[in-house]
C-alpha atoms as a PDB file:
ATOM      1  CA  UNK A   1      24.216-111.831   3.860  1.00  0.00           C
ATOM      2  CA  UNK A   2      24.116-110.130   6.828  1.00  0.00           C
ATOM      3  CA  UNK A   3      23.663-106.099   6.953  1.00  0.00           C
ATOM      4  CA  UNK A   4      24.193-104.297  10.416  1.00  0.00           C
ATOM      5  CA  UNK A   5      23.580-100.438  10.676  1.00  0.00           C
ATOM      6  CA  UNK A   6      24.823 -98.681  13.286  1.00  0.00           C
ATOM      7  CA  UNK A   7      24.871 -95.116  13.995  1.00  0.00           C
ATOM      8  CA  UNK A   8      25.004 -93.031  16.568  1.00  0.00           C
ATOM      9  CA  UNK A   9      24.412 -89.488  17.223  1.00  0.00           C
ATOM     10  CA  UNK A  10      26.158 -87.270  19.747  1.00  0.00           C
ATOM     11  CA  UNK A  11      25.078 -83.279  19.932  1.00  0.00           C
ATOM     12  CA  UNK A  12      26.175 -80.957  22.633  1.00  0.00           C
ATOM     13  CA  UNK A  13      25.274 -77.593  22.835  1.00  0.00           C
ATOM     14  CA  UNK A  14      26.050 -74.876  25.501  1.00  0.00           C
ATOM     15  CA  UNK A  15      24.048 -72.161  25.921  1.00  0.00           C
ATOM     16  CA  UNK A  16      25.336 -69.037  27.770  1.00  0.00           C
ATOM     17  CA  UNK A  17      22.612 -66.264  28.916  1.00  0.00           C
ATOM     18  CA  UNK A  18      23.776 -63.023  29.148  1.00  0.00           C
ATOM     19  CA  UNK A  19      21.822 -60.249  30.068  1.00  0.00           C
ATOM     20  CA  UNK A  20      23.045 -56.587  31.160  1.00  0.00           C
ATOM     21  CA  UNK A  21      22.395 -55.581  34.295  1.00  0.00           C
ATOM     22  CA  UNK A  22      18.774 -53.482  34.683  1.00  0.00           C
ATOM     23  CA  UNK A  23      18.024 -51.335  37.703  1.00  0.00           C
ATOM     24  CA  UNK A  24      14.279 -52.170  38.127  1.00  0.00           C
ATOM     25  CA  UNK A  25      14.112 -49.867  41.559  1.00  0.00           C
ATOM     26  CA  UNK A  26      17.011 -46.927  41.340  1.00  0.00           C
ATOM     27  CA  UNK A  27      18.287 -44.718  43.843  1.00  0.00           C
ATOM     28  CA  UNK A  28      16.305 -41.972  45.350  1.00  0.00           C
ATOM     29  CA  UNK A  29      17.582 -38.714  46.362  1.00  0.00           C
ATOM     30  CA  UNK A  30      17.198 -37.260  49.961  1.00  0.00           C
ATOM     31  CA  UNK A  31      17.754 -34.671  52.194  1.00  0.00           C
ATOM     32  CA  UNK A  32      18.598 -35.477  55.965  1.00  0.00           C
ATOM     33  CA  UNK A  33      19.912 -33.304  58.883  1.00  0.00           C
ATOM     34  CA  UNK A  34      23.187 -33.503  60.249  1.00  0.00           C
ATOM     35  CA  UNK A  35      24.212 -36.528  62.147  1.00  0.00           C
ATOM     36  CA  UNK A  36      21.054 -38.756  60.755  1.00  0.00           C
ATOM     37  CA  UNK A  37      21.695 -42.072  58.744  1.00  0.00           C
ATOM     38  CA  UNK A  38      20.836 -42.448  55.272  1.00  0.00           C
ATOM     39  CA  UNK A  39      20.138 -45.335  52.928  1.00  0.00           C
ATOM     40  CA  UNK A  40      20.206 -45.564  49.422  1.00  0.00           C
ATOM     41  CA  UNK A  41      18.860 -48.806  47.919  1.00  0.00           C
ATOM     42  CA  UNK A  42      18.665 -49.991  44.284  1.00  0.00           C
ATOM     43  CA  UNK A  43      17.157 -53.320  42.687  1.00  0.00           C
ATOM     44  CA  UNK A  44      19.198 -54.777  39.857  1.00  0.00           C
ATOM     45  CA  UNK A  45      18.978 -57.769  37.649  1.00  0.00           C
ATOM     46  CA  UNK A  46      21.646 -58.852  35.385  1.00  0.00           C
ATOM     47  CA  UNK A  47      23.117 -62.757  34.453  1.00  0.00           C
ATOM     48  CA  UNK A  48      25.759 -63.134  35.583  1.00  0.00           C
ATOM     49  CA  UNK A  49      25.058 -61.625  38.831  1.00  0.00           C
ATOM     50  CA  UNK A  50      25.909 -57.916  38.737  1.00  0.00           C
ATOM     51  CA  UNK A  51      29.553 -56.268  40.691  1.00  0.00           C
ATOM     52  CA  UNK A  52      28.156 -53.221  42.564  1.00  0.00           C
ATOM     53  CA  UNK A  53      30.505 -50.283  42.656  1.00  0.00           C
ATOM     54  CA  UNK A  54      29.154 -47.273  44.651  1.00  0.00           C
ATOM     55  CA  UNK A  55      30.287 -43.174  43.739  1.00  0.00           C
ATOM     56  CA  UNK A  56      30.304 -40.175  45.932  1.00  0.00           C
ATOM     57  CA  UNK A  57      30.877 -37.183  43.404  1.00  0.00           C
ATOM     58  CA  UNK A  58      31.876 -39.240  40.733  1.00  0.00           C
ATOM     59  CA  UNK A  59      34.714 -40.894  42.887  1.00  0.00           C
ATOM     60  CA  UNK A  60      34.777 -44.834  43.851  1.00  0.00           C
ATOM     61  CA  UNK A  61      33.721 -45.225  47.769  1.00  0.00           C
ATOM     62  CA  UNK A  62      35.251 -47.606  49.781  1.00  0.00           C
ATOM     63  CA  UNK A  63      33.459 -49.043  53.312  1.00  0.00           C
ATOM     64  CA  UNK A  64      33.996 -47.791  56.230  1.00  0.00           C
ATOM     65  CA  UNK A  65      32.979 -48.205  59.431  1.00  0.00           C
ATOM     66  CA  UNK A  66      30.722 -45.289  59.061  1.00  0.00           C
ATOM     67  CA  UNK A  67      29.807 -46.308  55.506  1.00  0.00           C
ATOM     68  CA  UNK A  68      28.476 -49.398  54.806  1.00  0.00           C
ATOM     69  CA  UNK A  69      27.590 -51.960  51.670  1.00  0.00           C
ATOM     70  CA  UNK A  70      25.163 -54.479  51.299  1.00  0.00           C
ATOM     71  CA  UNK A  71      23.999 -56.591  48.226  1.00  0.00           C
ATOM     72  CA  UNK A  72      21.652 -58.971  48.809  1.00  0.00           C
ATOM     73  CA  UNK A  73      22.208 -61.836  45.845  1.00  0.00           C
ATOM     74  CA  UNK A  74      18.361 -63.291  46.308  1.00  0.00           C
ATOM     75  CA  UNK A  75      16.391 -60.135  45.807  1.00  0.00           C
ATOM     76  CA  UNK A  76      19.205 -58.246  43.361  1.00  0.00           C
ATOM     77  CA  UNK A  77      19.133 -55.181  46.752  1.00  0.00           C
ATOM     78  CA  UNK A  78      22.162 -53.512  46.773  1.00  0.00           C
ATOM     79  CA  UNK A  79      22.525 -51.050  50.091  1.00  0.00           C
ATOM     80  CA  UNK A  80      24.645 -48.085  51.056  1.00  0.00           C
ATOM     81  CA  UNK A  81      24.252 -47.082  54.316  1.00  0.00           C
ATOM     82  CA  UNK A  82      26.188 -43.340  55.609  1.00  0.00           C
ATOM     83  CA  UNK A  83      25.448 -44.109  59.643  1.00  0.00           C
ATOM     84  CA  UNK A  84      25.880 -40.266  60.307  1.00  0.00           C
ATOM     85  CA  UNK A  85      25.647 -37.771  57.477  1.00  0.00           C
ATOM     86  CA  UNK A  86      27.425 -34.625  57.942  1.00  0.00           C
ATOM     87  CA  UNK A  87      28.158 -31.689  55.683  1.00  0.00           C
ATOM     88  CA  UNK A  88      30.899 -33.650  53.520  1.00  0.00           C
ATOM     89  CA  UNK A  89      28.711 -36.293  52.918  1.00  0.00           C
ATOM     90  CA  UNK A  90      26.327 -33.903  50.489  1.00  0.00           C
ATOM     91  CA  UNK A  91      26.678 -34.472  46.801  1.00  0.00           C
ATOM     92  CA  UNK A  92      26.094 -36.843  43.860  1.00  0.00           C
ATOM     93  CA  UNK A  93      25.960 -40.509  44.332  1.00  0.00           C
ATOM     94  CA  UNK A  94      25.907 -43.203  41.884  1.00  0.00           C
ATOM     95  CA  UNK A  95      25.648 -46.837  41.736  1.00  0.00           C
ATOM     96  CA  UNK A  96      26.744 -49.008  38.787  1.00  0.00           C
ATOM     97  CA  UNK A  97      25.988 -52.425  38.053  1.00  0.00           C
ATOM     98  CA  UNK A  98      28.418 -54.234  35.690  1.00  0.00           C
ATOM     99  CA  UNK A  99      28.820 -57.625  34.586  1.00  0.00           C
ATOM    100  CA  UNK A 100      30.037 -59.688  31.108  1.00  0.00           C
ATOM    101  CA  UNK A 101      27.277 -58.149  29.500  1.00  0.00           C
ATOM    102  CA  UNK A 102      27.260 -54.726  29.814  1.00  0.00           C
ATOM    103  CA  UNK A 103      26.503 -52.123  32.770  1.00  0.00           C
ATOM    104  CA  UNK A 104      24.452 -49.737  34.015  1.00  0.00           C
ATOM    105  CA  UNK A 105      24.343 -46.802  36.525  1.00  0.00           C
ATOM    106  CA  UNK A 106      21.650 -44.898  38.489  1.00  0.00           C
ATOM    107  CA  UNK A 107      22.293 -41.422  40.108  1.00  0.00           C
ATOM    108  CA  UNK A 108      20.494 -39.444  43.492  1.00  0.00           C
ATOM    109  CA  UNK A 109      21.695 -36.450  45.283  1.00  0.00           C
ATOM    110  CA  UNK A 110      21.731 -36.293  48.864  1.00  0.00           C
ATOM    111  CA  UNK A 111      21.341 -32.722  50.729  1.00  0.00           C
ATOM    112  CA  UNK A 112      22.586 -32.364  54.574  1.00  0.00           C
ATOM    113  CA  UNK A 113      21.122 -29.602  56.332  1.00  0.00           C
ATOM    114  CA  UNK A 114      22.801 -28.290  59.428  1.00  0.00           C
ATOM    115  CA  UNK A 115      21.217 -29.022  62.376  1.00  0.00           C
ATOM    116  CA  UNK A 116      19.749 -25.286  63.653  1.00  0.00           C
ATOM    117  CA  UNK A 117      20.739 -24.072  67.599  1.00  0.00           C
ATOM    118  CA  UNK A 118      18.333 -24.733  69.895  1.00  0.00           C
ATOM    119  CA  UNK A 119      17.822 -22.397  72.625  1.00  0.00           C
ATOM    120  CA  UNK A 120      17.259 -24.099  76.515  1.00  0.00           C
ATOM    121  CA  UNK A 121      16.516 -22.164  79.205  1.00  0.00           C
ATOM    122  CA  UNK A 122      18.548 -22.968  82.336  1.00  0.00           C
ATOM    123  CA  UNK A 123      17.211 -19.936  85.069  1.00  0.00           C
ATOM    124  CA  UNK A 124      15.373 -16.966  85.126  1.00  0.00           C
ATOM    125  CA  UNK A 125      16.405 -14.368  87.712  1.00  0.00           C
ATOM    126  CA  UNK A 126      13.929 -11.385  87.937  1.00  0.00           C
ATOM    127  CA  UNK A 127      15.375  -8.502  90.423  1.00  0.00           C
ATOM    128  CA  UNK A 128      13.998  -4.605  90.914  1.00  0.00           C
ATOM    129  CA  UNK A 129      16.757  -3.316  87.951  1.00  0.00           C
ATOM    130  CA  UNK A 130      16.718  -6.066  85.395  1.00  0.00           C
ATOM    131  CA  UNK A 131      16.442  -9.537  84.482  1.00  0.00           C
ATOM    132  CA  UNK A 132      19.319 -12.358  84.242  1.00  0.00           C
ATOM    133  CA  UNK A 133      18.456 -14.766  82.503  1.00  0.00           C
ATOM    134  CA  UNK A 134      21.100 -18.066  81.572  1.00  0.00           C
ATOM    135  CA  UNK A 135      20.362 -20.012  78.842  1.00  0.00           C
ATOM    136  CA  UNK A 136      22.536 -22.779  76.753  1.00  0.00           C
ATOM    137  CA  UNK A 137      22.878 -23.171  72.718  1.00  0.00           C
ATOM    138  CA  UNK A 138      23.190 -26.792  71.982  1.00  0.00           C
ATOM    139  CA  UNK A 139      25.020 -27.047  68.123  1.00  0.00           C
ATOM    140  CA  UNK A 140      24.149 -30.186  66.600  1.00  0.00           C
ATOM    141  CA  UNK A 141      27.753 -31.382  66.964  1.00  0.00           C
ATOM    142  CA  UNK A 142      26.686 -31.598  70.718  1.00  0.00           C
ATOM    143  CA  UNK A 143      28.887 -28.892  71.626  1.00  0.00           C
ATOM    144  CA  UNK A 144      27.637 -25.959  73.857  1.00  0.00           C
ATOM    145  CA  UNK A 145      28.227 -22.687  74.907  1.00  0.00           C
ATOM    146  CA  UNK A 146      26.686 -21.092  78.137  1.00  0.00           C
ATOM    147  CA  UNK A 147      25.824 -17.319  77.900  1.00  0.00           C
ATOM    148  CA  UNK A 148      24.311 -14.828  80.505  1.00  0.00           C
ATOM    149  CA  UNK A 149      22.375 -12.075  79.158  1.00  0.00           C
END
């Protein structure tokens, strides 16, 4: 008599990490003068890779050629760039990670100061009476108005 055993074993297992996305670096507020760039940057982790959504005053931004994203998927850097800030530009802004796991959000504020007038002497006429004296006020919207005094 003859006795065979056979038996085999078959296991399969999936495993599915999740995690939630993390800033490690947030966003940092600034303050800039009018017409200067500004960048906001963030570090994120998160499995699956984290969606970046960005807010201006708690309202979804969309790029522009003015305003620009960037997430870099190797080093979890996500970017917004404003290539000149102006007034409207001020305010709250937020930017939230999200993925299958959860999500998260970091705020900064950004302040634009006006650019002040600068005052350029273009002549200086001295005669017996008085003095005339032209000069130019350059606004920071490069605009300019010529006065005599």
């Amino acid at each position: 008599m003859k006795i065979s055993i056979f038996s085999q074993w078959h296991v399969s297992s999936s495993v599915s990490l999740k995690k939630e996305p993390t800033f490690i670096q947030p966003i940092s507020s600034c303050r800039v003068c009018s017409g200067e760039s500004v960048r906001f940057q963030a570090r994120v982790s998160g499995m699956p890779k984290p969606e970046i959504q960005w807010f201006h005053n708690q309202r979804p931004m969309l790029p522009t050629k003015d305003i620009v994203f960037h997430f870099d998927e190797s080093t979890g850097t996500a970017m917004l760039i404003i290539v000149d800030a102006f007034l409207e530009h001020a305010g709250q802004y937020s930017c939230k990670a999200g993925n299958s796991a959860g999500e998260a959000t970091c705020t900064a504020t950004l302040t634009v100061t006006a650019k002040g007038w600068q005052l350029h002497v273009l002549s200086k006429h001295k005669f017996l009476l008085h003095t005339i004296i032209a000069f130019k006020y350059i606004q920071p919207m490069g605009n300019s108005k010529e006065r005599k005094i």
